[in-house]
Protein backbone atom coordinates (compact mmCIF):
# COMPACT_ATOMS: atom_id res chain seq x y z
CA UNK A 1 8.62 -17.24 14.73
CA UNK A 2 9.04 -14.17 12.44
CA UNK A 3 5.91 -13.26 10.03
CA UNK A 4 7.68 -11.95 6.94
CA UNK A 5 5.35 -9.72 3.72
CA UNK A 6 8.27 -9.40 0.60
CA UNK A 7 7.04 -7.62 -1.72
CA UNK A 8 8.50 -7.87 -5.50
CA UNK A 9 7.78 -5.35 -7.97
CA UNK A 10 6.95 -5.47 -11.98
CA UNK A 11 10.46 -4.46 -13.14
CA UNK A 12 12.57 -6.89 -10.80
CA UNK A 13 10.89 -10.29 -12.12
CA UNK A 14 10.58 -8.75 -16.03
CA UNK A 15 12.75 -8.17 -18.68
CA UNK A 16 12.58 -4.83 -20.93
CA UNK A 17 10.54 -7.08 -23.39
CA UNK A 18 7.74 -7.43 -20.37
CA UNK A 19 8.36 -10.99 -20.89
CA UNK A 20 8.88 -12.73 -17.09
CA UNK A 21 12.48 -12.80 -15.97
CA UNK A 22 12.60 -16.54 -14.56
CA UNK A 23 16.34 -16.40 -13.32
CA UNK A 24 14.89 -13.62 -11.18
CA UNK A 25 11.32 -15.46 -10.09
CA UNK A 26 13.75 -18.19 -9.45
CA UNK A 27 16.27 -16.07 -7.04
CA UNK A 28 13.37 -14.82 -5.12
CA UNK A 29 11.47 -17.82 -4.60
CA UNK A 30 14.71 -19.52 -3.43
CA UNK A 31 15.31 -16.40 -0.81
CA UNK A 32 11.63 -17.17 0.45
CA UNK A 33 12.35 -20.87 0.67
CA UNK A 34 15.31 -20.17 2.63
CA UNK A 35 13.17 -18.13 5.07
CA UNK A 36 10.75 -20.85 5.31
CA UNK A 37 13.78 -23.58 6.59
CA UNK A 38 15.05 -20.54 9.42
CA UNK A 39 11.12 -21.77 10.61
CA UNK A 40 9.79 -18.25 9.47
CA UNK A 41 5.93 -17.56 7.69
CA UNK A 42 6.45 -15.77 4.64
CA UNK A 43 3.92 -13.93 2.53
CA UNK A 44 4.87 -12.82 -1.04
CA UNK A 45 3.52 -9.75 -2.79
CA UNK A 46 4.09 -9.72 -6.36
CA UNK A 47 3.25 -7.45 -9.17
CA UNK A 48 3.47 -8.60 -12.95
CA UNK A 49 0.56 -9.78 -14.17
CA UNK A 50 -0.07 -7.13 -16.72
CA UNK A 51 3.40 -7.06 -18.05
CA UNK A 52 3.92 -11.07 -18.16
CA UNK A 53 0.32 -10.97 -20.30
CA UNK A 54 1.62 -8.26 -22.98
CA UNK A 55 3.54 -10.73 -24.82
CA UNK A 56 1.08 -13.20 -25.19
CA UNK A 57 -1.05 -10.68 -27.36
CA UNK A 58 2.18 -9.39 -29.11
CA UNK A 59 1.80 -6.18 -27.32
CA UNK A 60 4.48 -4.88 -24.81
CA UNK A 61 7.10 -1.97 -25.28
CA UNK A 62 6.01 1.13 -26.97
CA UNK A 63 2.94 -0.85 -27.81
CA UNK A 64 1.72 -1.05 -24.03
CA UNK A 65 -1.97 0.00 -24.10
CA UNK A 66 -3.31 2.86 -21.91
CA UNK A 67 -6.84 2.22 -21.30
CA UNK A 68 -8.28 0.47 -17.99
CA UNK A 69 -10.92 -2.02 -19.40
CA UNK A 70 -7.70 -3.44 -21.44
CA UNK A 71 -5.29 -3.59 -18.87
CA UNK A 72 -7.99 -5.15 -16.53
CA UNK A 73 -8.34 -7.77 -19.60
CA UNK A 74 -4.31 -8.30 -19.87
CA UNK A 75 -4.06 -8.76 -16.15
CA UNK A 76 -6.47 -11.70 -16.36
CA UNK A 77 -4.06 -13.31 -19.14
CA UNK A 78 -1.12 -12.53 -17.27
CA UNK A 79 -2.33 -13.44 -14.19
CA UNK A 80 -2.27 -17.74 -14.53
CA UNK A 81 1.34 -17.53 -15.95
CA UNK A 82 2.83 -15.68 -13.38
CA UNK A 83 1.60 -18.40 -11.08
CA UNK A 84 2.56 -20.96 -13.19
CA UNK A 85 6.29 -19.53 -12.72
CA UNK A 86 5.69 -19.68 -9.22
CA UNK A 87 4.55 -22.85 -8.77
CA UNK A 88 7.08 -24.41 -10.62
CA UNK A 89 9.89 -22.80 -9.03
CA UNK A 90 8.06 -23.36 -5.33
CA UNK A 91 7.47 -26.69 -6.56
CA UNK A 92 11.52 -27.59 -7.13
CA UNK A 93 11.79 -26.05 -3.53
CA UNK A 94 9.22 -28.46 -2.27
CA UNK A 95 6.94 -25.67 -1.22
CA UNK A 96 3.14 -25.31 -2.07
CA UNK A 97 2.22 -21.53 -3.63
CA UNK A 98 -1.37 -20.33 -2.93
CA UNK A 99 -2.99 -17.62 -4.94
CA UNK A 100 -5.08 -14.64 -3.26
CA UNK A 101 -6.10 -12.04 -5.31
CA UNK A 102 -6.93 -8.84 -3.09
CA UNK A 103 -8.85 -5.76 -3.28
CA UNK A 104 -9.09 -2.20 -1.67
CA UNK A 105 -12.41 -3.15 -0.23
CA UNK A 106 -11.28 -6.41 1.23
CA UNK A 107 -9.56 -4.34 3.96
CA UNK A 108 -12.21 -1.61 4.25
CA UNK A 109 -14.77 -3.35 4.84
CA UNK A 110 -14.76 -5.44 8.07
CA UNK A 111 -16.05 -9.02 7.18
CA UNK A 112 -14.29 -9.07 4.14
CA UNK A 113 -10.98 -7.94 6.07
CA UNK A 114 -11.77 -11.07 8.66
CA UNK A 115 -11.97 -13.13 5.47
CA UNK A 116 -9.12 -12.33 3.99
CA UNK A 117 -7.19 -12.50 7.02
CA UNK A 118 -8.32 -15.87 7.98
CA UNK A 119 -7.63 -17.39 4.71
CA UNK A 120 -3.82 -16.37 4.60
CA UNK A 121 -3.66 -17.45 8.44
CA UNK A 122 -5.20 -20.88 7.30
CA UNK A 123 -2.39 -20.99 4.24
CA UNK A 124 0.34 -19.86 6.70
CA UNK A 125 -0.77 -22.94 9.39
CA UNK A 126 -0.65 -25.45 6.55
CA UNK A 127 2.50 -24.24 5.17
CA UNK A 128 2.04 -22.68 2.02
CA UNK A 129 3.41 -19.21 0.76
CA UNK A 130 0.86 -17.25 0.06
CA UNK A 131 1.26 -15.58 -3.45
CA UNK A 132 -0.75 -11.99 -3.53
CA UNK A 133 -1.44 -9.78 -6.16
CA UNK A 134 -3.86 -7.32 -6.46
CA UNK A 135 -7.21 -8.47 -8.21
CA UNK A 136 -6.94 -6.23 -11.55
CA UNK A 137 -9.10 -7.86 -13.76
CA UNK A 138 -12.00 -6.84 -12.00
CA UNK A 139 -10.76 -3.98 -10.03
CA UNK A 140 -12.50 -0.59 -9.94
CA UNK A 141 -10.48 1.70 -11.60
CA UNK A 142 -11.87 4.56 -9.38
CA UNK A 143 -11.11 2.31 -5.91
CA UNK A 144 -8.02 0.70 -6.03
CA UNK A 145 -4.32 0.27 -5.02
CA UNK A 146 -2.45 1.19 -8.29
CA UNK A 147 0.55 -0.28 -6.84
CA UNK A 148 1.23 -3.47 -4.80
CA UNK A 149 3.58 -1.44 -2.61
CA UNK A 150 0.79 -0.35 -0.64
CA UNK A 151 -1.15 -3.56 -0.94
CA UNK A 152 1.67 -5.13 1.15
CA UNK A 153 1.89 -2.70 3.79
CA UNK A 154 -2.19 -3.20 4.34
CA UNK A 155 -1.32 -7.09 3.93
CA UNK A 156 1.73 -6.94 6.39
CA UNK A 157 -0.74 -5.22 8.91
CA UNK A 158 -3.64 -7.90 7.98
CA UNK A 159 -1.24 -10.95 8.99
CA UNK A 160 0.39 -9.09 12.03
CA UNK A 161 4.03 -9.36 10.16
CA UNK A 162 7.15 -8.29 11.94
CA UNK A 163 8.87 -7.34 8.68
CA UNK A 164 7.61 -6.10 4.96
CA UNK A 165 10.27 -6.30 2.61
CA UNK A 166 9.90 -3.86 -0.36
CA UNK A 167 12.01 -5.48 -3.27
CA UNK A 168 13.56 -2.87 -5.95
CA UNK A 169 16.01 -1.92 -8.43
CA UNK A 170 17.97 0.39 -6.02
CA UNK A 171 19.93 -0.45 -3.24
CA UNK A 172 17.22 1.60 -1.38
CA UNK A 173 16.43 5.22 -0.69
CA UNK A 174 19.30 7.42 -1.31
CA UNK A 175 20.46 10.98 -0.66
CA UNK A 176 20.14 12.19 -4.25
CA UNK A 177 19.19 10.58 -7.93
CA UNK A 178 22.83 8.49 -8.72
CA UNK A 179 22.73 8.99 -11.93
CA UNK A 180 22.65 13.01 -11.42
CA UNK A 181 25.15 13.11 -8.13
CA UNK A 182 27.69 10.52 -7.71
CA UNK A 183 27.84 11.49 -4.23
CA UNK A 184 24.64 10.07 -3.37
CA UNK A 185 24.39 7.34 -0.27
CA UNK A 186 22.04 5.65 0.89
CA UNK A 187 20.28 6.12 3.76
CA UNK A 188 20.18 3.53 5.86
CA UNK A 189 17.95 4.52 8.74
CA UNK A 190 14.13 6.08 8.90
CA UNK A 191 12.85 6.69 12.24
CA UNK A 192 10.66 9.71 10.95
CA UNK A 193 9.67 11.06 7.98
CA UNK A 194 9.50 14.63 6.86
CA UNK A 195 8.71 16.46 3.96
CA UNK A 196 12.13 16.23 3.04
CA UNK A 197 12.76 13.13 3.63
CA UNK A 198 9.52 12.08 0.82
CA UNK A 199 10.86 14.07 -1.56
CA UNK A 200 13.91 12.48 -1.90
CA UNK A 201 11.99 9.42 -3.41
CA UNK A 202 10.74 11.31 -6.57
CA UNK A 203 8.40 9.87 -8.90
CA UNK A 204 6.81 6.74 -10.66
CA UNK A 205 9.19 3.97 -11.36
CA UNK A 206 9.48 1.82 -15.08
CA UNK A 207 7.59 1.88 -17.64
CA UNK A 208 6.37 -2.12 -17.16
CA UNK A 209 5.91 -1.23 -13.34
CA UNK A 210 3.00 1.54 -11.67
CA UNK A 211 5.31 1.93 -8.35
CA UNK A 212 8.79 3.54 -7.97
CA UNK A 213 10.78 4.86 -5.30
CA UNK A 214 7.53 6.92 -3.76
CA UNK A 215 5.11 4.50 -3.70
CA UNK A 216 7.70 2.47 -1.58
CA UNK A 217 8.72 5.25 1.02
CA UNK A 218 4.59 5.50 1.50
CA UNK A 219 4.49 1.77 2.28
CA UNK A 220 7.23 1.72 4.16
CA UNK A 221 5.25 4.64 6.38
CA UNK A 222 2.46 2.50 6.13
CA UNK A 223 4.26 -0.27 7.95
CA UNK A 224 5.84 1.75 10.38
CA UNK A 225 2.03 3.32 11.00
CA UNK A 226 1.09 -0.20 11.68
CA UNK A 227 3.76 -1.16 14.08
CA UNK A 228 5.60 -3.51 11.38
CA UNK A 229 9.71 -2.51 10.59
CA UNK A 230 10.08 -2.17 6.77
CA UNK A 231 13.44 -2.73 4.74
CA UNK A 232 13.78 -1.24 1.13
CA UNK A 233 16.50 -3.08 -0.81
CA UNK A 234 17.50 -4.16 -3.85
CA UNK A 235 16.22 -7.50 -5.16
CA UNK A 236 18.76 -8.75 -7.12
CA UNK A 237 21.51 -8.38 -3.58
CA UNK A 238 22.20 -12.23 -2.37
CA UNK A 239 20.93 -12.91 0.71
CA UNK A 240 18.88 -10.29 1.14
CA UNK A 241 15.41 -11.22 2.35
CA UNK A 242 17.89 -13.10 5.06
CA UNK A 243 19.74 -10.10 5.80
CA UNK A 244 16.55 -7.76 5.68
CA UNK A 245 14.99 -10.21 8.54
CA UNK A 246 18.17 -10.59 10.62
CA UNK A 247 18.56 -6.81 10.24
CA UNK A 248 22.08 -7.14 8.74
CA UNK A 249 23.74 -3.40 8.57
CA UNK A 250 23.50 -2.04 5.24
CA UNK A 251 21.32 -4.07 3.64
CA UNK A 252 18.71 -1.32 2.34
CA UNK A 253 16.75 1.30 4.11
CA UNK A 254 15.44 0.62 7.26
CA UNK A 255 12.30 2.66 8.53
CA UNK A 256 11.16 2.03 12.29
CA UNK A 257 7.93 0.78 13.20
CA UNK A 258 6.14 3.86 15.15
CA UNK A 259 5.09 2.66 18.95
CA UNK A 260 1.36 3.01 17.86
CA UNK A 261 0.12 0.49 16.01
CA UNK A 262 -3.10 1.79 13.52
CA UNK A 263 -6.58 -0.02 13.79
CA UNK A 264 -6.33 -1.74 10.15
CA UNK A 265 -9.74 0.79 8.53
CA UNK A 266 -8.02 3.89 9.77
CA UNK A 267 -4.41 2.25 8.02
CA UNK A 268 -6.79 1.90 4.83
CA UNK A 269 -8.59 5.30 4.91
CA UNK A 270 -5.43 7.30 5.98
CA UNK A 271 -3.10 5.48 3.05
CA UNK A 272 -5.36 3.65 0.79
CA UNK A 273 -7.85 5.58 0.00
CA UNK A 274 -7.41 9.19 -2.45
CA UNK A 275 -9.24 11.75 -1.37
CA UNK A 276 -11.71 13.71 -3.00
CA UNK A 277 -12.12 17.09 -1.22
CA UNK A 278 -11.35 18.70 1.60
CA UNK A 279 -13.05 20.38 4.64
CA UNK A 280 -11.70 23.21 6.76
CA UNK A 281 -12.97 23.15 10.13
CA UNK A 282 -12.29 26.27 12.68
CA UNK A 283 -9.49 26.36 15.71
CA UNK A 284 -12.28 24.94 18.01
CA UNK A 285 -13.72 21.67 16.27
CA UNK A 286 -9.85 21.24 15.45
CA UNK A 287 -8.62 20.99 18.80
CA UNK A 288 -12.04 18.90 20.09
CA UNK A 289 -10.67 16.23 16.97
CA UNK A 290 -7.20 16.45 18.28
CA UNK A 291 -7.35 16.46 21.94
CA UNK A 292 -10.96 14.45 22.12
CA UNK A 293 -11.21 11.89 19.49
CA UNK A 294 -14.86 13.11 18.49
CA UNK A 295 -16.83 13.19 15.38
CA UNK A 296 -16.84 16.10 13.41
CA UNK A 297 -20.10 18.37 13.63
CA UNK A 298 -21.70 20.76 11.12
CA UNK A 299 -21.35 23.13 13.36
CA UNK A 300 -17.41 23.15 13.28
CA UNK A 301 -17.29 23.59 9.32
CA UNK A 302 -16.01 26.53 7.74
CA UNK A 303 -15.27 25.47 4.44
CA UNK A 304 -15.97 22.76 1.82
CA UNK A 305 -13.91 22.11 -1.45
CA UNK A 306 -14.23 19.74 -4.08
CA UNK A 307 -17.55 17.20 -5.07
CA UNK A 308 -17.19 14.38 -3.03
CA UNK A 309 -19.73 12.21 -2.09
CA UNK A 310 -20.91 9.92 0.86
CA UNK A 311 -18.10 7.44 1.44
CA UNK A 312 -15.60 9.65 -0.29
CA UNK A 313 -12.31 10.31 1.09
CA UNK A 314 -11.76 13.99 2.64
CA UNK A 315 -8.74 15.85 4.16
CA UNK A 316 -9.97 18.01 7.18
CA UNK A 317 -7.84 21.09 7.79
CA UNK A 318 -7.61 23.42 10.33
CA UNK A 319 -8.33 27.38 9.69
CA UNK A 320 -4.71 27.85 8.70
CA UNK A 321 -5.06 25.63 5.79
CA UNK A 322 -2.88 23.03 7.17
CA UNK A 323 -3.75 19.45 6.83
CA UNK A 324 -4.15 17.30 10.01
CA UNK A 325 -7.14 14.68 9.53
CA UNK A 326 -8.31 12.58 6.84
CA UNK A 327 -11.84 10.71 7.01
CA UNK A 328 -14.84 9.22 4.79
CA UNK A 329 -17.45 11.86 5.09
CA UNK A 330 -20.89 11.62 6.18
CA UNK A 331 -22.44 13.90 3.65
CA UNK A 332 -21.52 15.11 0.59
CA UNK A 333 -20.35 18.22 -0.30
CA UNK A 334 -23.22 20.08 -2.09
CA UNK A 335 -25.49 19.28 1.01
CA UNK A 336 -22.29 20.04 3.59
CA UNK A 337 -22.31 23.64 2.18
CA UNK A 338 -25.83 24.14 2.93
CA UNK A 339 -25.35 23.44 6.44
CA UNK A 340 -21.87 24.23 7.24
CA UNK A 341 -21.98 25.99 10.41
CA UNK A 342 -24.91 24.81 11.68
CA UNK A 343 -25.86 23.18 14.98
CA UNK A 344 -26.89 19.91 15.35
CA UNK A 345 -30.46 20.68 16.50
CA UNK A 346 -31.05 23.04 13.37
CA UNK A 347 -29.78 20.24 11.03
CA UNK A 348 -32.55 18.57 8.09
CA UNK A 349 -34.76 15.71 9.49
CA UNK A 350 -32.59 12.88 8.33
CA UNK A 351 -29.13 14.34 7.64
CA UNK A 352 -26.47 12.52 9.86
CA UNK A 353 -25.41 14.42 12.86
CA UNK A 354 -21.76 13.50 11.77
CA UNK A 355 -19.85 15.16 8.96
CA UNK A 356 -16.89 12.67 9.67
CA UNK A 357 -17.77 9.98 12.58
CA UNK A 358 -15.02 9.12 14.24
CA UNK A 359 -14.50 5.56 13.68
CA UNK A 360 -14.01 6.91 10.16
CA UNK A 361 -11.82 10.06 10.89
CA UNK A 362 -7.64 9.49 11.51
CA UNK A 363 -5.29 12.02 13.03
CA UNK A 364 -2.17 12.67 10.43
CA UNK A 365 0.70 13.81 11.79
């Protein structure tokens, strides 16, 4: 049995009014169906809540509001009828749609991961699709997703899926911008990703949607971090959650699951999480990270930028400024100056020994 994440974003199920786009609920939720008789679990991902609750306060368009508090309050109108589309169309298909509502800190921290996971497993073993979205009406706007691409790579790791399914406008990720080159293709294959490679996907995507092209190449890394294969296609091609799962040539942009599959808090920290400084460490605490697996020390710290805090997300580079380590840190940075360089023993009574510990530290390539 195959364990299947699709992901669908704002601007495949809405129409340029925001309004929701039932033909094209309808499409997908017969594509999952169809899944579902082949005997596969399917989890969908779906964004829209904040565009299909615009309309119902007559805003929408070039009247789309800005600020976080009101988006948060949209989301919460939007929220019941996209489910209600759902459940009608799931309904017709004699299938039973479940709502979870997710946040970042349901997969950083580790009961509320266990939760979460056990409560799709429990929906998968009674046979109900799982409907996710991320919780936005009461989401921190300082610690959050932004996107639901991401959310379903973290989701495709939390369910142990074989496949994620990232559901566009584009055929997938192509050489160039179409409407700039008409010779651009699509590529059809990822195995690794390069600098290049990630800038081919440009920017943010519609105005109704928070994603585009680049948030979906990061999930789709995120996936292949997490030892799940990831398709990128277009959601309006026939057949093509099928053809994604039965790996049918052509269908979209295929990345390769990596042979090491990422413990599900470093997946969070090293994707999910933005970072808020950065810490340069010299050649010798660099190599003990790389070739040890041990917490960072004081003692290895040559530099601190930025004014994170305890918890905070940090990049730790090595002393030729290149990037390759991200971790929560320990202590913050106004107290990391102070002692930056320092051995352990000479440390303040109380400080933690570990700038980054390593359960909270992940190797980046």
């Amino acid at each position: 049995m195959t364990v299947v994440v699709a992901k669908i974003g704002t601007s495949s199920i809405t129409d340029a009014h925001g309004d929701i786009d039932v033909a094209a609920v309808a499409k997908f939720c017969g594509e999952v169906a169809a899944l579902r008789e082949q005997g596969h679990h399917v989890v969908a991902v779906t964004s829209g809540a904040i565009a299909a609750g615009l309309p119902a306060i007559g805003l929408g368009g070039d009247l789309r509001p800005t600020d976080p508090v009101t988006l948060q309050a949209v989301s919460a109108i939007g929220q019941s009828r996209l489910m209600r589309v759902y459940d009608d169309h799931f309904a017709a298909l004699g299938l039973v749609a479940g709502q979870v509502l997710l946040a970042p800190l349901d997969f950083g921290i580790r009961q509320q991961y266990l939760h979460a996971r056990g409560t799709l497993q429990r929906l998968l073993d009674l046979g109900v699709v799982p409907v996710v979205n991320e919780n936005d009406a009461i989401a921190d706007d300082e610690i959050r997703f932004g996107d639901n691409d991401r959310l379903s790579a973290l989701v495709a790791h939390l369910v142990g899926a074989d496949v994620l399914v990232l559901l566009t406008d584009a055929a997938g990720l192509l050489t160039a911008d179409p409407r700039l080159d008409e010779r651009a293709s699509l590529i059809e294959e990822i195995v690794e990703f390069d600098a290049e490679l990630e800038a081919l996907a440009g920017g943010a995507g519609s105005a109704r949607g928070s994603g585009g092209m680049a948030s979906k190449v990061a999930a789709a890394k995120m996936a292949s971090w997490s030892g799940v294969r990831a398709v990128i296609a277009a959601a309006h091609r026939e057949g093509v959650l099928a053809d994604a799962v039965a790996g049918t040539p052509g269908v979209g942009t295929v990345v390769h699951p990596r042979p090491q599959r990422m413990a599900a808090r470093k997946l969070w920290i090293a994707f999910a999480v933005d970072t808020a400084g950065r810490v340069t460490v010299d050649d010798g605490a660099r190599r003990a990270l790389l070739d040890r697996g041990v917490s960072l020390l004081a003692a290895g710290v040559v530099g601190v930028e930025g004014a994170f805090g305890v918890d905070q997300a940090v990049e730790i580079a090595g002393p030729d400024g290149v990037v390759f380590a991200k971790g929560l840190a320990a202590v913050g940075a106004a107290e990391l100056r102070s002692v930056a360089g320092s051995r352990t023993a000479h440390l303040p009574e109380g400080m933690p020994h570990e700038v980054v510990h390593r359960d909270d530290l992940v190797i980046v390539p």
